[in-house]
N, C-alpha and C. Protein backbone atom coordinates (compact mmCIF):
# COMPACT_ATOMS: atom_id res chain seq x y z
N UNK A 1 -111.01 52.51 -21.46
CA UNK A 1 -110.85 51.68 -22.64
C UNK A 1 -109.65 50.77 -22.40
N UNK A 2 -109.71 49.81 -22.42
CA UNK A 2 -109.15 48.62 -22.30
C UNK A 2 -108.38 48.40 -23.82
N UNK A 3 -106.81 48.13 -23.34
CA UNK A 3 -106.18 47.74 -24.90
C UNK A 3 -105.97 46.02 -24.93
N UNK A 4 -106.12 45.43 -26.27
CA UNK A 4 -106.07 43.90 -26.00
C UNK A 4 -104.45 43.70 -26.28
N UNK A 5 -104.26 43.20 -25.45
CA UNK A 5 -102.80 41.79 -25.25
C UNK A 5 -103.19 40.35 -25.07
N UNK A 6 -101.74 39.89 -25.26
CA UNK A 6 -102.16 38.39 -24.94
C UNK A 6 -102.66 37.78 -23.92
N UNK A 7 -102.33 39.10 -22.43
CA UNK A 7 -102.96 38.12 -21.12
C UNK A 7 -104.23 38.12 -21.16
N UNK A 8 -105.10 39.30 -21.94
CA UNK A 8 -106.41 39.39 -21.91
C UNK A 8 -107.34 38.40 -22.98
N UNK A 9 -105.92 37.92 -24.09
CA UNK A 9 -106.65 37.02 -24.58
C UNK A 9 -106.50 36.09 -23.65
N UNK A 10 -105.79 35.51 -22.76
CA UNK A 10 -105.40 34.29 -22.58
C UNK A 10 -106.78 34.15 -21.63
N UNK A 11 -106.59 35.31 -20.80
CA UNK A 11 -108.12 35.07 -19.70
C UNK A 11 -109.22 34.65 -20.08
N UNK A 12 -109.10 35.60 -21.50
CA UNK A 12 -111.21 35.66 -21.90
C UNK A 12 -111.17 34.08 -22.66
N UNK A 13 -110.20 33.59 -23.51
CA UNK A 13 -109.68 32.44 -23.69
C UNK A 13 -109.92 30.95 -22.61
N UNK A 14 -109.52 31.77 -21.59
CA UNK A 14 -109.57 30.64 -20.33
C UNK A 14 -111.02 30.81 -19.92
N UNK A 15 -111.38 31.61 -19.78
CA UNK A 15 -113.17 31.60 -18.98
C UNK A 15 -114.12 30.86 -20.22
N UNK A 16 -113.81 31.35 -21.79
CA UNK A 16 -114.72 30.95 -22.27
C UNK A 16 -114.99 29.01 -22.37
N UNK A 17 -113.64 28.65 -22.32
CA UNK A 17 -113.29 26.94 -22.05
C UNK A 17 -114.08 26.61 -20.74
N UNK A 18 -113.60 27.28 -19.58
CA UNK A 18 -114.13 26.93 -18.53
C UNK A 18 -115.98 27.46 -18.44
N UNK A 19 -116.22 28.17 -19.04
CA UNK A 19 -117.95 28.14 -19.33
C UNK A 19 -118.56 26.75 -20.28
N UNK A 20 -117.73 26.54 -21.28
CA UNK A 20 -117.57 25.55 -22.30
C UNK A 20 -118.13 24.26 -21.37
N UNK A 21 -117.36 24.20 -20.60
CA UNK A 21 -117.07 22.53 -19.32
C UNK A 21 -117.85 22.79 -19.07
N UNK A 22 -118.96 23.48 -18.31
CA UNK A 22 -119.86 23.34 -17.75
C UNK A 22 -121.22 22.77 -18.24
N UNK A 23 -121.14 22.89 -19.75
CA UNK A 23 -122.13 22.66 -20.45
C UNK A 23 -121.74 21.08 -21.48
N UNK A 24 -120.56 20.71 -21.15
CA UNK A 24 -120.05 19.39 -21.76
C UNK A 24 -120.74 17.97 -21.85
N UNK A 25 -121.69 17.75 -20.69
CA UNK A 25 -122.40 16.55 -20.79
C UNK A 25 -121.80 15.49 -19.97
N UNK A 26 -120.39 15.73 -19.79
CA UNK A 26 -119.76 14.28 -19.18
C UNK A 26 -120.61 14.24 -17.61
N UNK A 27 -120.75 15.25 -17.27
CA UNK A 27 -121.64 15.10 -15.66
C UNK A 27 -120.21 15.24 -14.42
N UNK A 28 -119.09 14.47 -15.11
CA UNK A 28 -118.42 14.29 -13.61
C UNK A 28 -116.86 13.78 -14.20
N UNK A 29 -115.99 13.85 -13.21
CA UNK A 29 -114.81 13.14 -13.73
C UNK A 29 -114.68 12.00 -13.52
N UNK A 30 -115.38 11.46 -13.18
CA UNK A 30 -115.33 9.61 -13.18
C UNK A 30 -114.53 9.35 -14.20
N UNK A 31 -113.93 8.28 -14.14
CA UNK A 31 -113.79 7.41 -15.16
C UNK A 31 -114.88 6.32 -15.58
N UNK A 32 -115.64 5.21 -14.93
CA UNK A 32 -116.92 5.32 -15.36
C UNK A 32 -117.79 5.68 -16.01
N UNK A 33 -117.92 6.86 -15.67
CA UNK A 33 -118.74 8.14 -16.34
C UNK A 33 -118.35 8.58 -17.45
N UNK A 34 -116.85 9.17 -17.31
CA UNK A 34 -116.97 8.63 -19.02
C UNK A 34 -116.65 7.32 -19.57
N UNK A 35 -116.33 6.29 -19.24
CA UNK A 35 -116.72 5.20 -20.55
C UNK A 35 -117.60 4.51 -20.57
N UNK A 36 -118.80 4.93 -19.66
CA UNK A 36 -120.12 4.60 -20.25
C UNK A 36 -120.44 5.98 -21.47
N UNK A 37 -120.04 6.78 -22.05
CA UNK A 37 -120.08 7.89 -22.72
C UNK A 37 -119.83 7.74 -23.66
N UNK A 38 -118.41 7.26 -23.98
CA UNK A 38 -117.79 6.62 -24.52
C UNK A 38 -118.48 5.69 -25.18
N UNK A 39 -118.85 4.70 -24.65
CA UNK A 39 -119.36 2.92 -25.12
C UNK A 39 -121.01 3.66 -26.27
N UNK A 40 -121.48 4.62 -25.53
CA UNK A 40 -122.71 5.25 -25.77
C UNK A 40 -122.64 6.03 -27.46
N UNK A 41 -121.30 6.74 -27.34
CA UNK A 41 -120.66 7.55 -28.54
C UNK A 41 -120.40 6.37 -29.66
N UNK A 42 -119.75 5.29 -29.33
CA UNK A 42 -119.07 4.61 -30.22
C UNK A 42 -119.88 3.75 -30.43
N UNK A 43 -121.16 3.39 -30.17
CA UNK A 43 -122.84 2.39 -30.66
C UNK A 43 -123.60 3.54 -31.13
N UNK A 44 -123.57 4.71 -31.25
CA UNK A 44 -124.17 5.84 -32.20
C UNK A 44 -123.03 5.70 -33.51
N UNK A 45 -121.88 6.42 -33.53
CA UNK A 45 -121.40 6.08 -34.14
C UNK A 45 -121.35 4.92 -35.59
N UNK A 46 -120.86 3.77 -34.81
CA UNK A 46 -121.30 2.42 -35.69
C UNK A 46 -122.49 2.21 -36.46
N UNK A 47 -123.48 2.74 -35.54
CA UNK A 47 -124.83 2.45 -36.02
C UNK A 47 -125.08 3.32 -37.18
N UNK A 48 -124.52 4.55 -36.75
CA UNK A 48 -125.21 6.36 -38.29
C UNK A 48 -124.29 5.73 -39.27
N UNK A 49 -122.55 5.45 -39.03
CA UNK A 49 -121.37 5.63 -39.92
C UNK A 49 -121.10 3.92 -40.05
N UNK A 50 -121.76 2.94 -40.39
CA UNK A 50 -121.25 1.89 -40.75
C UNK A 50 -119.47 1.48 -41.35
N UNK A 51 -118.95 2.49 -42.12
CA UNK A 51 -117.81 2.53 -42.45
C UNK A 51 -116.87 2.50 -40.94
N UNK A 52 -117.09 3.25 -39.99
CA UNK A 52 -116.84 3.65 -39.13
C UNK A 52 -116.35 2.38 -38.33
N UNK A 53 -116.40 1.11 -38.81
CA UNK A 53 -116.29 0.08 -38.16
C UNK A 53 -114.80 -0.41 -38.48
N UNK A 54 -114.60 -0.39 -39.44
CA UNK A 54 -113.62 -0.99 -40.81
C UNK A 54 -112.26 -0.05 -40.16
N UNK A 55 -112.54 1.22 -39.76
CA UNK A 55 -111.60 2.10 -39.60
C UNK A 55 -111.39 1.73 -37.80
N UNK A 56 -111.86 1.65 -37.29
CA UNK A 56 -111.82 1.04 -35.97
C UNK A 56 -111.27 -0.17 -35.73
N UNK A 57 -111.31 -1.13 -36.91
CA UNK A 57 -110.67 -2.69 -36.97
C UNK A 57 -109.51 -2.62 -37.58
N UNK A 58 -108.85 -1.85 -38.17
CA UNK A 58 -107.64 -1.30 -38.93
C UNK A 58 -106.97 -0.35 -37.92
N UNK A 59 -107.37 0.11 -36.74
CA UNK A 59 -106.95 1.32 -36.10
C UNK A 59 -106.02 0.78 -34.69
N UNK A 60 -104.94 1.06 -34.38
CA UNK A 60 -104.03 0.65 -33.07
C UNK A 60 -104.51 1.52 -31.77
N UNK A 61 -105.36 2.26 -31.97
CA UNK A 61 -106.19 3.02 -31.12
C UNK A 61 -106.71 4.15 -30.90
N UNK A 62 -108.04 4.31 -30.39
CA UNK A 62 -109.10 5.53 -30.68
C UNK A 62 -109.17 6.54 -29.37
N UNK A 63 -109.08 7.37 -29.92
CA UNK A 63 -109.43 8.32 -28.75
C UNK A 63 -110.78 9.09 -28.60
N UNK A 64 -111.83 8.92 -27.96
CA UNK A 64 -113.00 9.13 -28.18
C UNK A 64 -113.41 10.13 -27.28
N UNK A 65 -114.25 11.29 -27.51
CA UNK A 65 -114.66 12.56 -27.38
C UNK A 65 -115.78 12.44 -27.50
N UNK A 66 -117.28 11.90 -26.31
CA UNK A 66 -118.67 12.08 -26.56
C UNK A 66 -119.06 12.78 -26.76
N UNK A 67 -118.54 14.22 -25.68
CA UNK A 67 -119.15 15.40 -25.68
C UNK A 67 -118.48 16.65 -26.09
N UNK A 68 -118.04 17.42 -26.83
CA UNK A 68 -117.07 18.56 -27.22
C UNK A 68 -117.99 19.84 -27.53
N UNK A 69 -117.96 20.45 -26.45
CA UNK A 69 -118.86 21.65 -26.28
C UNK A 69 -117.78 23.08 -26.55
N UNK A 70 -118.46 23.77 -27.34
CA UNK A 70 -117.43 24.86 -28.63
C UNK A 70 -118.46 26.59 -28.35
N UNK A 71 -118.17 27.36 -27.75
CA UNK A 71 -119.30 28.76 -28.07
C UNK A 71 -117.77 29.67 -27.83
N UNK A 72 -118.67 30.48 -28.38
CA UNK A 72 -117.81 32.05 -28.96
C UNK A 72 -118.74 33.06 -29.07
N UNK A 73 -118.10 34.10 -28.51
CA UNK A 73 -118.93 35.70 -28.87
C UNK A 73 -117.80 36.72 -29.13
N UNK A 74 -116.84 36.78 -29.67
CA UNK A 74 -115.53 37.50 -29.53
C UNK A 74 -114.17 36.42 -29.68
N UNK A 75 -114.21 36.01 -28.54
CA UNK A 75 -113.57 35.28 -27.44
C UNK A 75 -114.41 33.95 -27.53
N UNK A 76 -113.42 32.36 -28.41
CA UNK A 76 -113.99 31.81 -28.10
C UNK A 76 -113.36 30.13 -27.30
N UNK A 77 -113.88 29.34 -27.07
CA UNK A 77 -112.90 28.18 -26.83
C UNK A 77 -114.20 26.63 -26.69
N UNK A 78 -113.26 25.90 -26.86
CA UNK A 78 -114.27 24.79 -26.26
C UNK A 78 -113.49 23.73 -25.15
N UNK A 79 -114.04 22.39 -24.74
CA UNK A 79 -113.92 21.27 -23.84
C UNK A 79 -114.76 20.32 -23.99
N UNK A 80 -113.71 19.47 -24.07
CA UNK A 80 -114.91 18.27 -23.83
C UNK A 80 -113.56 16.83 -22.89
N UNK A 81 -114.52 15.47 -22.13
CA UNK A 81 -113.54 14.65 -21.81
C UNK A 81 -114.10 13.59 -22.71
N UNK A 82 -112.73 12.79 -22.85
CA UNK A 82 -113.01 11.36 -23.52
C UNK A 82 -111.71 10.07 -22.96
N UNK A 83 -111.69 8.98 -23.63
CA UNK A 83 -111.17 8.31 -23.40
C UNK A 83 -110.63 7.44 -24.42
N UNK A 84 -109.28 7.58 -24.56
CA UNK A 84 -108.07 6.44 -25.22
C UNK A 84 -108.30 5.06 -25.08
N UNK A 85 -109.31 4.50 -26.37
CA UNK A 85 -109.59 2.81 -26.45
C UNK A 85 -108.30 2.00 -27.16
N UNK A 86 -107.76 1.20 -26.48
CA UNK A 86 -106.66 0.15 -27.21
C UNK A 86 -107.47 -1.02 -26.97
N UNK A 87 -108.37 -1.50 -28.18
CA UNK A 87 -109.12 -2.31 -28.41
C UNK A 87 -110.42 -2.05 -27.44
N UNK A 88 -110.94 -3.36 -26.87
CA UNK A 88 -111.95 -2.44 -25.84
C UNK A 88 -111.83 -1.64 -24.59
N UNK A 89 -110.59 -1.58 -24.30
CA UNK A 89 -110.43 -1.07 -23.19
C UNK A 89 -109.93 0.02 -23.06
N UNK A 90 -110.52 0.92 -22.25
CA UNK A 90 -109.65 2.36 -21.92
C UNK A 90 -108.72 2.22 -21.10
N UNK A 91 -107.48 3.15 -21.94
CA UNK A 91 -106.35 3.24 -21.22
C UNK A 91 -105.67 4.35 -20.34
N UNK A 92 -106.04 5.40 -20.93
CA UNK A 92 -105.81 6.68 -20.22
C UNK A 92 -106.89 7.65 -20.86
N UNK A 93 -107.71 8.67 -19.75
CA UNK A 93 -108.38 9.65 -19.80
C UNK A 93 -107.76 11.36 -20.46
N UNK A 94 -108.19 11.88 -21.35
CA UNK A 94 -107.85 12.82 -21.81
C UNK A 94 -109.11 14.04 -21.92
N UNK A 95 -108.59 15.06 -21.80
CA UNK A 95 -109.39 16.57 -21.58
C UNK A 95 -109.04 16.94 -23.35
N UNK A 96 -109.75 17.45 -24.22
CA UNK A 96 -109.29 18.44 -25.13
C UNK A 96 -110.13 20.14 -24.94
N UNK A 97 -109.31 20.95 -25.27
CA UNK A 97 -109.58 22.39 -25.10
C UNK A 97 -109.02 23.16 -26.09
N UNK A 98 -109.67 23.84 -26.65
CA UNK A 98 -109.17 25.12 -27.87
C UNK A 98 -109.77 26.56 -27.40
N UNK A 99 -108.98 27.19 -27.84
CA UNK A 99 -109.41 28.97 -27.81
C UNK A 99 -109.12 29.53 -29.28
N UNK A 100 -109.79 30.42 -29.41
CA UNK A 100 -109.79 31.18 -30.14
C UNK A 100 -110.70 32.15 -30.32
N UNK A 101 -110.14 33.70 -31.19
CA UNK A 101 -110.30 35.01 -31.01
C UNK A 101 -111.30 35.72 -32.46
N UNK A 102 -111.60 36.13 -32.73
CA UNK A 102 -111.83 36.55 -33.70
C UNK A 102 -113.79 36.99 -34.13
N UNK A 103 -114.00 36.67 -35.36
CA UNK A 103 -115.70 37.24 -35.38
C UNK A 103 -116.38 35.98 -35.41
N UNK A 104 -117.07 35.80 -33.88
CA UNK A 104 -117.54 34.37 -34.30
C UNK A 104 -118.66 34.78 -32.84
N UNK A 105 -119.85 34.05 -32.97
CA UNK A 105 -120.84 33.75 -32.51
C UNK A 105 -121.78 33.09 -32.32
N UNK A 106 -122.20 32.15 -31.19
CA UNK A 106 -123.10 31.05 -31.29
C UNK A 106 -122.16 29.81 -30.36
N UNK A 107 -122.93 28.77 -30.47
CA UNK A 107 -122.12 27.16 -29.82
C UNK A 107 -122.79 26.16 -30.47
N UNK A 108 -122.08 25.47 -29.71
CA UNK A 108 -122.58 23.96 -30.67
C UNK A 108 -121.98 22.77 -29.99
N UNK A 109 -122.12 21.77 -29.96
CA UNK A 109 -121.66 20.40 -29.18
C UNK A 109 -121.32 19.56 -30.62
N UNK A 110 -120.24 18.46 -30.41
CA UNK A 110 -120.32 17.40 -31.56
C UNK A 110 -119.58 16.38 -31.01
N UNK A 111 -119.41 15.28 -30.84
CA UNK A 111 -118.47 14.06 -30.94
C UNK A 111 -117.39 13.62 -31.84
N UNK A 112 -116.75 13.80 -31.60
CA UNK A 112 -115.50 13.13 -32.21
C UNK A 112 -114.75 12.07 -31.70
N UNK A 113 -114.19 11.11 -32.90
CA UNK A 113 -112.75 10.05 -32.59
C UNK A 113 -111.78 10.79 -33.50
N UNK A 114 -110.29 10.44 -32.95
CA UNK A 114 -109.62 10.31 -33.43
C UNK A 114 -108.98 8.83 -33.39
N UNK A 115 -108.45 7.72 -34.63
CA UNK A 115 -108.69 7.08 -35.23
C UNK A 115 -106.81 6.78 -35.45
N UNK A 116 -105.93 6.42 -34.87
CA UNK A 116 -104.79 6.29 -34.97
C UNK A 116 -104.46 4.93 -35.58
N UNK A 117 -103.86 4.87 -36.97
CA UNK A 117 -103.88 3.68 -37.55
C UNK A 117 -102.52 3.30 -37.60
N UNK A 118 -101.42 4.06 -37.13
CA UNK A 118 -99.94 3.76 -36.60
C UNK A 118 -99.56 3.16 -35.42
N UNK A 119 -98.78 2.48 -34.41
CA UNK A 119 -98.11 2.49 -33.67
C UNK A 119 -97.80 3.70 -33.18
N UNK A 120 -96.54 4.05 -34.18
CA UNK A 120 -95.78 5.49 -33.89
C UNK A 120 -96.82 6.66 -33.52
N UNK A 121 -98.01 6.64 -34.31
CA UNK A 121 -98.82 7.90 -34.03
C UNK A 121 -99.07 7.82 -32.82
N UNK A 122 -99.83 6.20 -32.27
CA UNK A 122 -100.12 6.52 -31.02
C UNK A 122 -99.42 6.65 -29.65
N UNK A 123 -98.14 5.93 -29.63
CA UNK A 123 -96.92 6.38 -29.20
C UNK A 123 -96.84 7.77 -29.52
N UNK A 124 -96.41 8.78 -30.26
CA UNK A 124 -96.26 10.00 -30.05
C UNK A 124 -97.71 10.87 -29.52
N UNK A 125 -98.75 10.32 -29.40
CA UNK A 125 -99.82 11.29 -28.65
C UNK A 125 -99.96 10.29 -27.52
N UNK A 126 -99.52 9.26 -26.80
CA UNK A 126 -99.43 8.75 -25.62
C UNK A 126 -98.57 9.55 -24.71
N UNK A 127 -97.25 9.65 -25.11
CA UNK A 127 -95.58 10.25 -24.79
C UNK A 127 -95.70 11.87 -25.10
N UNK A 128 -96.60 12.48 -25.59
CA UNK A 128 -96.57 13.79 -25.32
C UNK A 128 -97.31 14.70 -24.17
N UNK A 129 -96.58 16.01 -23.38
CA UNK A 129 -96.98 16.37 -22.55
C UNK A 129 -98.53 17.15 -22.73
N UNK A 130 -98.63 17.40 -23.94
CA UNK A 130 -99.83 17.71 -24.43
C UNK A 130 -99.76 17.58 -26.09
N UNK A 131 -100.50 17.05 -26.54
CA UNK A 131 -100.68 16.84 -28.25
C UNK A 131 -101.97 17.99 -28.62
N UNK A 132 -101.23 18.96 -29.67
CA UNK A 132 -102.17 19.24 -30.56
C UNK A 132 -102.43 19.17 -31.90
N UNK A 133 -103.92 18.58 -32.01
CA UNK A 133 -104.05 18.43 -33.22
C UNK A 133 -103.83 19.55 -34.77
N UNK A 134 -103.12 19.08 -35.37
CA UNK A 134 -102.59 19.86 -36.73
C UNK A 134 -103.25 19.82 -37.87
N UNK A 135 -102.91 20.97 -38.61
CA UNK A 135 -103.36 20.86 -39.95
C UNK A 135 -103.11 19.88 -40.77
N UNK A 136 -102.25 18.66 -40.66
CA UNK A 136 -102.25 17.86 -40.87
C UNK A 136 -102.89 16.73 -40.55
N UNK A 137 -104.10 16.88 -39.95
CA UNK A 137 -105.20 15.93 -39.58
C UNK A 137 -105.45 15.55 -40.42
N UNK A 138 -106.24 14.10 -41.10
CA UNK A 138 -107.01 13.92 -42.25
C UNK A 138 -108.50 13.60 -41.37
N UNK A 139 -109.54 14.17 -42.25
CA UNK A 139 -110.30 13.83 -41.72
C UNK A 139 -111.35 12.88 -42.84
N UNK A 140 -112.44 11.92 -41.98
CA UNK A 140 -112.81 11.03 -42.86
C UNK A 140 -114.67 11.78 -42.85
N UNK A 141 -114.94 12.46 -43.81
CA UNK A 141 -116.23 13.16 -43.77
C UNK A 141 -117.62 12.45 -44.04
N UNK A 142 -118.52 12.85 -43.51
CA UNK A 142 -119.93 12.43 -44.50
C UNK A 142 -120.42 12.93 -45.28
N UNK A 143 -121.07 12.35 -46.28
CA UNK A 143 -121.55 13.17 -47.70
C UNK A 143 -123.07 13.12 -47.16
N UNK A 144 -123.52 14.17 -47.86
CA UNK A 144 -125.29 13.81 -48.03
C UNK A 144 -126.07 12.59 -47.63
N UNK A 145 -125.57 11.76 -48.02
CA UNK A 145 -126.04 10.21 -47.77
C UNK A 145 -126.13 9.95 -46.07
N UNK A 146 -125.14 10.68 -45.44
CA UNK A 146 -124.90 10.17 -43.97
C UNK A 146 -124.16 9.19 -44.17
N UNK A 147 -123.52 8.84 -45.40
CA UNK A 147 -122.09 7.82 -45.06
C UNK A 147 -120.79 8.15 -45.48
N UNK A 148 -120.13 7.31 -44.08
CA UNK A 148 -118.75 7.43 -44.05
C UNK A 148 -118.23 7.34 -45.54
N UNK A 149 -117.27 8.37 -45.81
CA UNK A 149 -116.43 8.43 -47.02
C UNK A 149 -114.98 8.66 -46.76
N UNK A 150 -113.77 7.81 -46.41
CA UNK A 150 -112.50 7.66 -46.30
C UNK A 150 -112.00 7.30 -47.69
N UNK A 151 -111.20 8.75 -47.97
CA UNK A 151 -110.21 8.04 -49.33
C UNK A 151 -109.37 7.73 -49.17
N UNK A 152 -108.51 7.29 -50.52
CA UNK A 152 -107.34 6.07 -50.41
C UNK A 152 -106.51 6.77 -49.20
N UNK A 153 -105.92 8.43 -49.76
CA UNK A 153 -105.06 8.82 -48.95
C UNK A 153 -105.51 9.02 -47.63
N UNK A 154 -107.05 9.24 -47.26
CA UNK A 154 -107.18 9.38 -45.99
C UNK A 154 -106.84 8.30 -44.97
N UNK A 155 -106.86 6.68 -45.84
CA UNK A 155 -106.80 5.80 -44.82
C UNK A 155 -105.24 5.43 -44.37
N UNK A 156 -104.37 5.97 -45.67
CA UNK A 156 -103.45 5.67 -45.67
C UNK A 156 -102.48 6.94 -44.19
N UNK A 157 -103.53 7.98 -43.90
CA UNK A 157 -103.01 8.64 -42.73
C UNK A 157 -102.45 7.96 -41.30
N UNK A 158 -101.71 8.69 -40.50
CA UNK A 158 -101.26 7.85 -39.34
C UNK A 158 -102.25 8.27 -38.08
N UNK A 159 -103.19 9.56 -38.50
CA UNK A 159 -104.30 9.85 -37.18
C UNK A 159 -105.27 10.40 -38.68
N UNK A 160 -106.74 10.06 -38.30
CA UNK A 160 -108.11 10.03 -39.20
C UNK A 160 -108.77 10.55 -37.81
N UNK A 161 -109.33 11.74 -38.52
CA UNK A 161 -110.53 12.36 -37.56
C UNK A 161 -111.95 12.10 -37.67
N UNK A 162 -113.18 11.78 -37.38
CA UNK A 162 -114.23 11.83 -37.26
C UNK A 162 -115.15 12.61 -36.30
N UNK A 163 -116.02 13.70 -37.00
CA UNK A 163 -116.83 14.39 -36.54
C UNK A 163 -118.02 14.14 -36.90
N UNK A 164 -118.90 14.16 -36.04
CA UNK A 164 -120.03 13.70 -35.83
C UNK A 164 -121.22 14.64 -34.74
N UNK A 165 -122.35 14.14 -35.14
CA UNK A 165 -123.46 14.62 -33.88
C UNK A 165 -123.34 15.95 -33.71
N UNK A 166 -123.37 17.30 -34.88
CA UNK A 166 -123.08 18.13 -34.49
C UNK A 166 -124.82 18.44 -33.98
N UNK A 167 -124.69 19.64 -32.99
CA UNK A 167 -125.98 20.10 -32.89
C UNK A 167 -125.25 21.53 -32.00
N UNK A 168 -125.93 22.47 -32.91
CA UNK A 168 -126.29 23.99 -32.25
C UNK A 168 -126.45 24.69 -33.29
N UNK A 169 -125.83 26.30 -33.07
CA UNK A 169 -125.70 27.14 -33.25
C UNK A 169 -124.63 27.88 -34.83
N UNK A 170 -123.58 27.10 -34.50
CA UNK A 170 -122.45 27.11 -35.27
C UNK A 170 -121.98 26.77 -36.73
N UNK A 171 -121.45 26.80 -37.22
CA UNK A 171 -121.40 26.39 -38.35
C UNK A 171 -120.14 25.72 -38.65
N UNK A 172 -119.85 23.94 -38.50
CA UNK A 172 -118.78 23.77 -38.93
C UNK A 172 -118.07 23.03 -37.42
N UNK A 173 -117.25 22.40 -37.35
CA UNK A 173 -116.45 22.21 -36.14
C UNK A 173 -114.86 21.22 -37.03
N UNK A 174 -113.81 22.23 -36.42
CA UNK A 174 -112.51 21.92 -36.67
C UNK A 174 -111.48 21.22 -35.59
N UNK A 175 -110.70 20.24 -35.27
CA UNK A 175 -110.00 19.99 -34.04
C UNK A 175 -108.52 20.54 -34.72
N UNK A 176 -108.37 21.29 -35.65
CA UNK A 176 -107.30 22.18 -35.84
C UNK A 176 -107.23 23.09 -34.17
N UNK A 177 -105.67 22.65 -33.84
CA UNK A 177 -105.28 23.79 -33.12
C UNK A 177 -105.64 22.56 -31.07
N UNK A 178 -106.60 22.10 -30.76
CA UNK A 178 -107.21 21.56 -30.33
C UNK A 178 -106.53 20.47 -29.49
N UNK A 179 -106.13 20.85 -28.00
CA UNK A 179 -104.87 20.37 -27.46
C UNK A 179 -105.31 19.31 -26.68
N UNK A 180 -104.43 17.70 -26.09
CA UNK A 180 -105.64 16.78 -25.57
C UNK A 180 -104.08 17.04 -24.44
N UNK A 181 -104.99 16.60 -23.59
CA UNK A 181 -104.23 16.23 -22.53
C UNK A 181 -104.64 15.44 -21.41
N UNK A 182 -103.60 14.25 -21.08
CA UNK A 182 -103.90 13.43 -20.41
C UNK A 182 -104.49 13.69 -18.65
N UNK A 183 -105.24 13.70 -18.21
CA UNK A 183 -106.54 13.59 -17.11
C UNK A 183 -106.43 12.39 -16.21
N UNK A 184 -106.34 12.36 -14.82
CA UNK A 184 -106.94 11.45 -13.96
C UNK A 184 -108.06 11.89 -13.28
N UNK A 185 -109.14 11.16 -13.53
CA UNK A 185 -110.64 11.17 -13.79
C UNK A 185 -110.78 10.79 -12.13
């Protein structure tokens, strides 16, 4: 019988991320590869979330996540790669990865931006050795309708999350906790 500590979380933690990647979609570390992913995410996007535009033309820069692949049986974590748009162009490649422990079962894939409508915000997740996202995220949701709904205070945030394209198993997807870190592809 095996007693749990933190190294055993950290392992089953680490394998379940690295099972996660395998099933991510990006295909490869190109850079290429992903911002044709990218370009692919953000013309789905526009097209489902029309609002989604307005917040992109107001925004100092997006960090975009095509593929974010999430499973758990105990022990769970996800991965996905994307790429930091300052206007159309990508600037630097980023990995995000989460773990976590507890009663959970199933996976699921979804897309996300994050949506930086500061300077300072994006300066402080450019200049950090790894950024994780906080409970202080705002996020901008869809209602029933399938449209974008940003309130006053959400727009007035310095980082706006968007989740999107979920498909699996799961119920729900949070980038609480959810660490990015900068990647050469």
């Amino acid at each position: 019988m095996s007693s749990f500590s933190r190294r055993n979380f950290a392992l089953g933690a680490m394998a379940m991320s690295g099972l996660a990647a395998c099933g991510n979609g990006i295909g490869g570390n190109g850079g290429p590869m992903i911002d044709a992913r990218v370009d692919e995410t953000l013309n789905y996007m526009y097209t489902r979330y029309p609002g989604t535009r307005d917040l992109a033309g107001k925004s100092v820069g997006m960090l975009v996540m095509p593929v974010v692949t999430e499973a758990g049986l105990g022990f769970g974590g996800s991965f996905g790669r994307g790429a930091l748009r300052v206007g159309q162009t990508s600037v630097d490649y980023y990995s995000a990865a989460s773990a976590s422990a507890g009663f959970q079962i199933g996976a699921q894939q979804y897309s996300h931006v994050l949506f930086f409508m500061t300077q300072d915000a994006l300066m402080d997740f450019r200049t950090s050795d790894g950024w994780a996202a906080g409970a202080n995220l705002e996020y901008a949701l869809s209602d029933a309708g399938e449209s974008l709904r940003a309130e006053t205070t959400t727009s007035l945030a310095p980082v706006i999350a968007v989740v999107f394209a979920q498909a699996g198993l799961r119920v729900g997807a949070t980038l609480e906790g959810t660490k990015y870190t900068r990647i050469i592809p």
